[in-house]
Protein backbone atom coordinates (compact mmCIF):
# COMPACT_ATOMS: atom_id res chain seq x y z
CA UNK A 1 22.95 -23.72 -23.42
CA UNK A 2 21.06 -25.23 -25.89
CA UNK A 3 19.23 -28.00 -23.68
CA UNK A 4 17.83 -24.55 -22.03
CA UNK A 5 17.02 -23.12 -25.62
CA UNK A 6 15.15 -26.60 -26.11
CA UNK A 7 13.71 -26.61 -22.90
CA UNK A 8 12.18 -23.08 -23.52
CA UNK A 9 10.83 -23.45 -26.74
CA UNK A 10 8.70 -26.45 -25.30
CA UNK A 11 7.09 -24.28 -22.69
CA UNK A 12 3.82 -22.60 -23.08
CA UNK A 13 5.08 -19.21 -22.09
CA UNK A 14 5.52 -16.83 -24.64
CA UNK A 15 8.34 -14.53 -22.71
CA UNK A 16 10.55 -17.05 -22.10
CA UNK A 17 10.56 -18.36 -25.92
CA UNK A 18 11.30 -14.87 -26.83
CA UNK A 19 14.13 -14.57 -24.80
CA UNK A 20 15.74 -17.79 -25.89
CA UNK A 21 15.05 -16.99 -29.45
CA UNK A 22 16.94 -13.01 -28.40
CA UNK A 23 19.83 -15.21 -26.68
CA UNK A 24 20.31 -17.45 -29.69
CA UNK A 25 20.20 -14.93 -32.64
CA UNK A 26 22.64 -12.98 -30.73
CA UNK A 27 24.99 -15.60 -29.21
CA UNK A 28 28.16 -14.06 -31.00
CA UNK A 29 27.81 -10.65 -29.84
CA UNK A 30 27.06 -11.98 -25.80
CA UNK A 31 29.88 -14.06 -26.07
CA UNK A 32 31.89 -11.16 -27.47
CA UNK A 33 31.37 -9.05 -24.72
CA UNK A 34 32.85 -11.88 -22.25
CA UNK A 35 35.76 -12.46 -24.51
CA UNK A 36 36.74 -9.18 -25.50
CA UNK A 37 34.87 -6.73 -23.10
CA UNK A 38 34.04 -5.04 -26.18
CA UNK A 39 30.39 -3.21 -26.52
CA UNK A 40 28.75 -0.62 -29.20
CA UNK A 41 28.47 1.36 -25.70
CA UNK A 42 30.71 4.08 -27.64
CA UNK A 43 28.60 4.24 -30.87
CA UNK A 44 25.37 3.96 -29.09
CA UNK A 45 26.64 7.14 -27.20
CA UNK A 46 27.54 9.05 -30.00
CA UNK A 47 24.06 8.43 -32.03
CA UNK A 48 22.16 9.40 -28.91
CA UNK A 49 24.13 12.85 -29.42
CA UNK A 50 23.55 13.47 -32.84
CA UNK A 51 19.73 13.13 -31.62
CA UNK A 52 20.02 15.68 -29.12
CA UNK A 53 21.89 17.71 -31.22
CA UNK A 54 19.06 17.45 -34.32
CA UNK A 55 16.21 17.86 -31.71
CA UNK A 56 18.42 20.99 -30.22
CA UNK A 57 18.30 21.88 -34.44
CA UNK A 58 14.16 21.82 -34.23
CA UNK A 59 14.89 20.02 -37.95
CA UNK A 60 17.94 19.74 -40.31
CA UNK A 61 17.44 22.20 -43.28
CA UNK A 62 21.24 21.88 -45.35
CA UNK A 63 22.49 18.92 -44.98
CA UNK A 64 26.49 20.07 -45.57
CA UNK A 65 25.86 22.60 -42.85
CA UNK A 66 24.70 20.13 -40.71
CA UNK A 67 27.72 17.64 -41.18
CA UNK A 68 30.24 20.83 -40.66
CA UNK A 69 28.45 21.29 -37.25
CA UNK A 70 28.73 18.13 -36.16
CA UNK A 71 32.18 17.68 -37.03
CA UNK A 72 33.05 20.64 -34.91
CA UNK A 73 31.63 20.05 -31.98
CA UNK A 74 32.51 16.15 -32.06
CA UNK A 75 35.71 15.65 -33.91
């Protein structure tokens, strides 16, 4: 892996270094994935619902209100 990081960052192509520089920043969490099968898939899910749900709101006026809601419709 990190003769193809080298190799990469040697090229002239600005995609490829950016992808290698992704790959290598993030190693852990890739490698995680393989070892565990574990992902933020979950979390990711459950933001992208609390969007909806505020975009469903038009705006989020009282904050305590707004944390009552979501914890019943999501606990």
């Amino acid at each position: 892996m990190e003769q193809w990081l080298e190799k990469t960052n040697k090229l002239d192509i600005k995609e490829f270094r950016t992808v290698a520089y992704t790959i290598k920043t993030k190693m852990e969490t890739i490698l995680n994935y393989f070892k565990n099968r574990s992902t933020n898939a979950n979390a990711e899910s459950f933001n992208a619902k609390i969007k909806l749900f505020r975009a469903n709101l038009r705006g989020v006026k009282e904050i305590p209100f707004f944390l009552f809601r979501l914890e019943k419709l999501f606990a």
